[in-house]
N, C-alpha and C. Protein backbone atom coordinates (compact mmCIF):
# COMPACT_ATOMS: atom_id res chain seq x y z
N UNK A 1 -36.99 -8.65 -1.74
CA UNK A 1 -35.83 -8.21 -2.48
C UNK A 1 -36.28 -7.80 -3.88
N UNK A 2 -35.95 -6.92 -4.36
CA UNK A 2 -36.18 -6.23 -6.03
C UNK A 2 -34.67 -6.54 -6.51
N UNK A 3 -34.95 -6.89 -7.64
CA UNK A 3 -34.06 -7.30 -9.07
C UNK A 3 -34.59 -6.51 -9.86
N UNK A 4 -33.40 -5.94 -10.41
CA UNK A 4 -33.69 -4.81 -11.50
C UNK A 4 -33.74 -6.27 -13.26
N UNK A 5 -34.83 -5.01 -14.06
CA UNK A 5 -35.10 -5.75 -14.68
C UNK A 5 -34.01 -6.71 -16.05
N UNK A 6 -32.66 -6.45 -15.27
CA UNK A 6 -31.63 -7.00 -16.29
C UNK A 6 -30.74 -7.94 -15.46
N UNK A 7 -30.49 -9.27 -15.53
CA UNK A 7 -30.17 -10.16 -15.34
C UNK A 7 -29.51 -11.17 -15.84
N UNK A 8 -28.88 -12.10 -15.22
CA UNK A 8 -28.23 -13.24 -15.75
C UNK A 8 -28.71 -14.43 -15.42
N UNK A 9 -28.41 -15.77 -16.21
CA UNK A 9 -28.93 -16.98 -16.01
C UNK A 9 -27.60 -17.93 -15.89
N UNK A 10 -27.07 -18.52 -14.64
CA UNK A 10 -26.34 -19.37 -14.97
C UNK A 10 -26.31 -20.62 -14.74
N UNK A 11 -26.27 -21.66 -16.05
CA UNK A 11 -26.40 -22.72 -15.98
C UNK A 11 -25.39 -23.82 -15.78
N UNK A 12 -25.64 -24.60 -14.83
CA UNK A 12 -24.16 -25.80 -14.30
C UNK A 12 -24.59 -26.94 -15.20
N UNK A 13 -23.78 -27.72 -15.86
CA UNK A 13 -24.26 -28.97 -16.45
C UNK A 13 -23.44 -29.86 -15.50
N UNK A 14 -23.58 -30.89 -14.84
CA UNK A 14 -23.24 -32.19 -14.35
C UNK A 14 -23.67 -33.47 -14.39
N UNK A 15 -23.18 -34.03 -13.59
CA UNK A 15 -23.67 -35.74 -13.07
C UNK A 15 -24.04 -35.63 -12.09
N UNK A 16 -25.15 -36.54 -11.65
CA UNK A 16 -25.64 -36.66 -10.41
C UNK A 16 -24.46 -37.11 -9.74
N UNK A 17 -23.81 -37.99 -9.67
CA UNK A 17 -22.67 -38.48 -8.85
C UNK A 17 -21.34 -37.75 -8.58
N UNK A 18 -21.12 -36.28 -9.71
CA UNK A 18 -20.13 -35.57 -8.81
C UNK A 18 -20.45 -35.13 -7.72
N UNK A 19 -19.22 -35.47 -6.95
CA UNK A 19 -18.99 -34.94 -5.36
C UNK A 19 -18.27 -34.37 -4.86
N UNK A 20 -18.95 -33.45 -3.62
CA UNK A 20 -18.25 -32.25 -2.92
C UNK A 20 -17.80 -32.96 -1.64
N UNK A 21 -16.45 -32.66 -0.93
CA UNK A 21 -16.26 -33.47 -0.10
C UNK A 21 -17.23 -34.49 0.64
N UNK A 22 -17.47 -35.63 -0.39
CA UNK A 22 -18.56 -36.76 0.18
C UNK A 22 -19.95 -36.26 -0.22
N UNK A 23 -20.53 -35.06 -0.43
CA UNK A 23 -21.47 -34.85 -0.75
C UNK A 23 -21.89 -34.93 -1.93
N UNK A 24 -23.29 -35.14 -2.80
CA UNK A 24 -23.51 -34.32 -4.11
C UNK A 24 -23.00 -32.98 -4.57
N UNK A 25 -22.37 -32.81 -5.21
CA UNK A 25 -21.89 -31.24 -6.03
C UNK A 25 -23.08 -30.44 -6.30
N UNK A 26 -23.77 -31.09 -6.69
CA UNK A 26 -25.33 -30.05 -7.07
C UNK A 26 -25.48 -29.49 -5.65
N UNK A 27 -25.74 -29.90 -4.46
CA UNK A 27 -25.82 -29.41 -2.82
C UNK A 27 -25.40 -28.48 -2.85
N UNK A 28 -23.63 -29.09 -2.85
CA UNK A 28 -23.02 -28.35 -2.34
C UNK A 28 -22.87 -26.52 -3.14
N UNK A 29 -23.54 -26.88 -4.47
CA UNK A 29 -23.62 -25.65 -5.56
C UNK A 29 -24.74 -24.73 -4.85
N UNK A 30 -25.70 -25.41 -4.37
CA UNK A 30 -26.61 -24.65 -3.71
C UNK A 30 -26.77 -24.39 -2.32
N UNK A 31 -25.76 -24.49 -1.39
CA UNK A 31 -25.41 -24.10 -0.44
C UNK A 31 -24.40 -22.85 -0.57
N UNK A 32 -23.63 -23.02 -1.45
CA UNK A 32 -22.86 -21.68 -2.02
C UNK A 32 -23.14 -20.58 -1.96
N UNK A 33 -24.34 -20.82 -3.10
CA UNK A 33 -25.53 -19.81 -3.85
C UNK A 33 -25.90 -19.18 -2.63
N UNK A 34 -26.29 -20.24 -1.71
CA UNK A 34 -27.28 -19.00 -0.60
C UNK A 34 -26.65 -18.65 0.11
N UNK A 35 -24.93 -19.19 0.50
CA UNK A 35 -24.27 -18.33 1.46
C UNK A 35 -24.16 -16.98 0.68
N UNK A 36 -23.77 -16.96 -0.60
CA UNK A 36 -23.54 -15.71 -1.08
C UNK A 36 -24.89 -15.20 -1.27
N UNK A 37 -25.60 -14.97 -1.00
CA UNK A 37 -27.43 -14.68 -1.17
C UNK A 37 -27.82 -14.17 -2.31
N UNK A 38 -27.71 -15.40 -3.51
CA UNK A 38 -27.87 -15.07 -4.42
C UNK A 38 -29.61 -15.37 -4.54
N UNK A 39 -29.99 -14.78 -5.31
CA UNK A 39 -31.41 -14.47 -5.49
C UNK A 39 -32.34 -16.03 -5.70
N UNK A 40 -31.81 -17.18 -6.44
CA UNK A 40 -32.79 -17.89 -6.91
C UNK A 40 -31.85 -19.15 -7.38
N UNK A 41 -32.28 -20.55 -6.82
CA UNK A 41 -31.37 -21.50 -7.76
C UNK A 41 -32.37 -22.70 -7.22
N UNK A 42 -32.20 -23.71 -8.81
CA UNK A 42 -32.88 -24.34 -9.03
C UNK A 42 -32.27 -25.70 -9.41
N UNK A 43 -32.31 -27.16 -9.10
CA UNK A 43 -31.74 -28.24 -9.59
C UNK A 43 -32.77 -28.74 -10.11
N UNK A 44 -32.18 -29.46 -11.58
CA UNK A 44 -33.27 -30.17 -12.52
C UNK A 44 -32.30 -31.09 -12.33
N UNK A 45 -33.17 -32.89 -12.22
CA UNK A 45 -32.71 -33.85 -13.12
C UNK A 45 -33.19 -34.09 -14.32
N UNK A 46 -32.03 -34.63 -14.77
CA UNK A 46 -32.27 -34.39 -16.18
C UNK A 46 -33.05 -36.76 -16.09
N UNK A 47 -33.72 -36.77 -17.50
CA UNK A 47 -33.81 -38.43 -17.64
C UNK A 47 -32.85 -39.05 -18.71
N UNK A 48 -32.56 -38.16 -19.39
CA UNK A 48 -31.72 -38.72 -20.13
C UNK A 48 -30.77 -37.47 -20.72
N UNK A 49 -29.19 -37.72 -21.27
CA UNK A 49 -28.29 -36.94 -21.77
C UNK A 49 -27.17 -37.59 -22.04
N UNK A 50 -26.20 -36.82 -22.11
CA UNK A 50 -24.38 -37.20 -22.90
C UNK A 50 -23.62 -35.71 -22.49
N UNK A 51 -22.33 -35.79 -22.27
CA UNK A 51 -21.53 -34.70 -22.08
C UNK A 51 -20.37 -35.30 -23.29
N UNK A 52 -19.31 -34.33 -22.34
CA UNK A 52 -17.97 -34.44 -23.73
C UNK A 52 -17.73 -36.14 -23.72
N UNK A 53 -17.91 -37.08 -22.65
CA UNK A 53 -17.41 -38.26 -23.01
C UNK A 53 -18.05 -39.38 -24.11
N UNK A 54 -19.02 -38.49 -24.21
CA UNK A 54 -20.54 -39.36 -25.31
C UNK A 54 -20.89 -40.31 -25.08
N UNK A 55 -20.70 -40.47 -23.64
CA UNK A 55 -21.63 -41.96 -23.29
C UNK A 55 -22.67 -41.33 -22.66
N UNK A 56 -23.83 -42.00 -23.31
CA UNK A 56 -25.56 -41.99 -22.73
C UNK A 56 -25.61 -42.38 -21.50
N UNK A 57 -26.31 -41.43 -20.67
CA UNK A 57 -27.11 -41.59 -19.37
C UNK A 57 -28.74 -41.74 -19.30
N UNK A 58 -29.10 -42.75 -18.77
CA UNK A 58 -30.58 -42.84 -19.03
C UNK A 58 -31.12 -43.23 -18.06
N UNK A 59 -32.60 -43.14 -17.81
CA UNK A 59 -33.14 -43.15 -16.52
C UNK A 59 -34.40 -44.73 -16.77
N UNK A 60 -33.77 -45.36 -18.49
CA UNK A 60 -34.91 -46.14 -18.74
C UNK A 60 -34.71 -47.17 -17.67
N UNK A 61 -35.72 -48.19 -17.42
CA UNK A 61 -36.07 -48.96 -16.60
C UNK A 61 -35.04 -50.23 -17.15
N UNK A 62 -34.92 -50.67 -18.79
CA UNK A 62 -33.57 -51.91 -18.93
C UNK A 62 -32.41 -51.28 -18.93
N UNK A 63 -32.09 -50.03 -18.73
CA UNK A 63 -31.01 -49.70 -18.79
C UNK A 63 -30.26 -48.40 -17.69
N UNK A 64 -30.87 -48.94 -16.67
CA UNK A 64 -30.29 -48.06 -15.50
C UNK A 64 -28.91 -46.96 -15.37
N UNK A 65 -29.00 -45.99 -15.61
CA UNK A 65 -27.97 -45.11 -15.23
C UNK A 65 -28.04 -44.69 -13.96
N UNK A 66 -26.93 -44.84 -12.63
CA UNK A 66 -27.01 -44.02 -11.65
C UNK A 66 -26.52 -42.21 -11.75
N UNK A 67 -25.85 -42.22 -13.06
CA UNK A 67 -25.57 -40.81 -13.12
C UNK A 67 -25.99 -40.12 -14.26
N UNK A 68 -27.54 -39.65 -13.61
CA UNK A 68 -28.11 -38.83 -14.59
C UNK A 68 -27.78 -37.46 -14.49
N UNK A 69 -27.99 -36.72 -15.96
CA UNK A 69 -27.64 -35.59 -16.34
C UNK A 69 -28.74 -34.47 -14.62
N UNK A 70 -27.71 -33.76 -13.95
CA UNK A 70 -28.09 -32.57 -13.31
C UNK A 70 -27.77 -31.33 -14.05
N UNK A 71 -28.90 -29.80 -13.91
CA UNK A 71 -28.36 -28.89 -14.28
C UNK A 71 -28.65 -27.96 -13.04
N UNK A 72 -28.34 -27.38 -13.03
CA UNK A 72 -28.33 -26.27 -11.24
C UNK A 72 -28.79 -25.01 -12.07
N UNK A 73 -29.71 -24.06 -12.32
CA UNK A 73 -30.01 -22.90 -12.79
C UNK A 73 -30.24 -21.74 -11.61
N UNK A 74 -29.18 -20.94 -11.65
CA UNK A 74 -29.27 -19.81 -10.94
C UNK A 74 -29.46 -18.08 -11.72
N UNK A 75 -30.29 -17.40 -11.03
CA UNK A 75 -30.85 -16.11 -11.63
C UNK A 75 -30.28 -15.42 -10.86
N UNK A 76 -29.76 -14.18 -11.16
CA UNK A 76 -29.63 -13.08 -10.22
C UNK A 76 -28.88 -11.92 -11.56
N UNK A 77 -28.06 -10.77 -10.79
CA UNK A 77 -27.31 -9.83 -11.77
C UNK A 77 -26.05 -10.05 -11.63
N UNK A 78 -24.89 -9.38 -12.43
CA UNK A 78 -24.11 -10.01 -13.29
C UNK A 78 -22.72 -10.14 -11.97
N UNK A 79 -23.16 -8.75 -11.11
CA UNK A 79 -21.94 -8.80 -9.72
C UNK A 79 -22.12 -10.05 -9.22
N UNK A 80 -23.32 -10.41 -8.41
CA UNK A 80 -23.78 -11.82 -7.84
C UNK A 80 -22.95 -12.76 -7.90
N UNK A 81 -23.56 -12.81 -9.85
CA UNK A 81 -23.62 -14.49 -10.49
C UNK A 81 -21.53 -14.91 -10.42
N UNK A 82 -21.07 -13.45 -10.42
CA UNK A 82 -19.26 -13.76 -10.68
C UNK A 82 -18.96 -13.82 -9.91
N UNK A 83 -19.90 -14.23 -7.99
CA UNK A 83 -19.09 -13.91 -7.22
C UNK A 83 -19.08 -15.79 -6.91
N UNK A 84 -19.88 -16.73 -7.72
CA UNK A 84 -19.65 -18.21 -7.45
C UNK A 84 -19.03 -18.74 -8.76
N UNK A 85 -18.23 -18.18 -9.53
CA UNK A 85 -17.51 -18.63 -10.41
C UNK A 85 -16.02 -19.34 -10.36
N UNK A 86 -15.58 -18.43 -9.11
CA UNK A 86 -14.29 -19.02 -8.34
C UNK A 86 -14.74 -20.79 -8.03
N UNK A 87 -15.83 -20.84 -7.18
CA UNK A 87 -16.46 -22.01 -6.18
C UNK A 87 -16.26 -23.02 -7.42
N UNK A 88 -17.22 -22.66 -8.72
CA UNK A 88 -17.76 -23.29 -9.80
C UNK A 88 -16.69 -23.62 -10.49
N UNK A 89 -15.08 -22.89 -11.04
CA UNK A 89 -14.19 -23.01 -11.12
C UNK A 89 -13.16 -24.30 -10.89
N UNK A 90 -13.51 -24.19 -9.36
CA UNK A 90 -12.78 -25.07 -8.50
C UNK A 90 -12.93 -26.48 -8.67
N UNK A 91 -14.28 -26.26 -8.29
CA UNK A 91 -15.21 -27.81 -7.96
C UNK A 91 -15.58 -28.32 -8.86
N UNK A 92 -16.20 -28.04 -10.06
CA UNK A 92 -16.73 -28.33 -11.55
C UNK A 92 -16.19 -28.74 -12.09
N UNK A 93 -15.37 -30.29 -12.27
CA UNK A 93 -14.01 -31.19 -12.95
C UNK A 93 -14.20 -31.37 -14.14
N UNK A 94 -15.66 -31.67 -14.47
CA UNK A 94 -16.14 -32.44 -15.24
C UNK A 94 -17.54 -31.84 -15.56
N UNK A 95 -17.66 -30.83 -16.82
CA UNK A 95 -19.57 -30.77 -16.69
C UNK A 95 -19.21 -29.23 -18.11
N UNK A 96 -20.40 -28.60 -17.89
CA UNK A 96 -20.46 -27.34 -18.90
C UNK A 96 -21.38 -26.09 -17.75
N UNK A 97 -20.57 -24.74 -17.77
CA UNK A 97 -21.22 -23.45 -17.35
C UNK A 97 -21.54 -22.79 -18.21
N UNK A 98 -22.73 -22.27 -18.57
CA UNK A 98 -22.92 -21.33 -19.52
C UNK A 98 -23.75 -20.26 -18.51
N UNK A 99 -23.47 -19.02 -19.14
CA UNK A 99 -24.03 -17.96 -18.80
C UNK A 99 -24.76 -17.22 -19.31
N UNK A 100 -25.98 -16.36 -19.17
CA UNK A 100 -27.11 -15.63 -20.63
C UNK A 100 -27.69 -14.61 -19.48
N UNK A 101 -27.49 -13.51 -20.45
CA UNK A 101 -28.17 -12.05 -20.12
C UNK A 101 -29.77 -12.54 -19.98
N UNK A 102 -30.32 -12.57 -19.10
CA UNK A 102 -32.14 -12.73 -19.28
C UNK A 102 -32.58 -11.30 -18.81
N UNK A 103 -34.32 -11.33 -19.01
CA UNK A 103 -35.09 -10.13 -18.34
C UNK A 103 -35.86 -11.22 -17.24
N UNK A 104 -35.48 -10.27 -16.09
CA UNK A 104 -36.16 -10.71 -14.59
C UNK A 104 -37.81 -10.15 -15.29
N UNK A 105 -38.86 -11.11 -15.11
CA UNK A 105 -40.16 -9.92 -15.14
C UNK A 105 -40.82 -10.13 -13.81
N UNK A 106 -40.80 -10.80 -12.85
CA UNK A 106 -40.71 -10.98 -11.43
C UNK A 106 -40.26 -11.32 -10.61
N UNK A 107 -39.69 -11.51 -9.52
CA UNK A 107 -39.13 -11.89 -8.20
C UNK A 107 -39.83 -11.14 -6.93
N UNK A 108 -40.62 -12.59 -6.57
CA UNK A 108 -41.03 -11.68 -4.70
C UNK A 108 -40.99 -13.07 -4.40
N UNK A 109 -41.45 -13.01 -2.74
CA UNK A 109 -41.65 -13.98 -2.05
C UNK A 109 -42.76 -14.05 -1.11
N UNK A 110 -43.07 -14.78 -0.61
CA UNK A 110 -43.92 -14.43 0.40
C UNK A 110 -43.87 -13.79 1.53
N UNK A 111 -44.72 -12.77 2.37
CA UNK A 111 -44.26 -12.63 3.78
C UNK A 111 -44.69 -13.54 4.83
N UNK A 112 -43.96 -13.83 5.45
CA UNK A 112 -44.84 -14.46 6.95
C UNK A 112 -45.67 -13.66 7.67
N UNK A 113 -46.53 -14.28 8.16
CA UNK A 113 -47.43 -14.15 8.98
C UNK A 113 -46.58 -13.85 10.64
């Protein structure tokens, strides 16, 4: 697949513990992504963070958080990225979307053998 060299970056901020019917939300964000065949998505945990409620999440060893900061980063162009904003809309109760014009300077994949 070729991506022209102008692009978008969109970033999901969550909790590990939001959930999609019973599932993780981060999943279910990236099951989305590839039904709509969007080009590229990525889940980071985060070890430590805070959202709007300002309570600390931490991954230290005396102070166990089960809900550490997730961010879901997806690349593609700008038709794509608006076509999971409805999904993200919906499901996203609690967290931050931001969106940013980037430059693609590669995308390939491998072929099979």
């Amino acid at each position: 697949m070729k991506l022209p060299e102008q692009g978008q970056l969109l970033r999901v901020f969550i909790g590990e513990d939001d959930t999609y019917r019973g599932k993780p939300l981060y999943e279910a964000i990236v099951i989305k992504a590839r039904e709509l065949n969007l080009a590229g998505v990525t889940v980071l945990r985060g070890t430590m963070g805070f959202g709007a409620s300002s309570r600390i999440h931490t991954a230290k060893i005396l102070r166990l958080s089960e809900d550490l900061p997730v961010i879901i980063e997806i690349v593609d162009v700008s038709e794509n990225i608006e076509k999971l904003i409805p999904f993200l809309d919906q499901n996203v109760e609690e967290g931050l979307i931001t969106r940013e014009n980037v430059e693609i300077v590669k995308y390939r994949h491998r072929k099979k053998n």
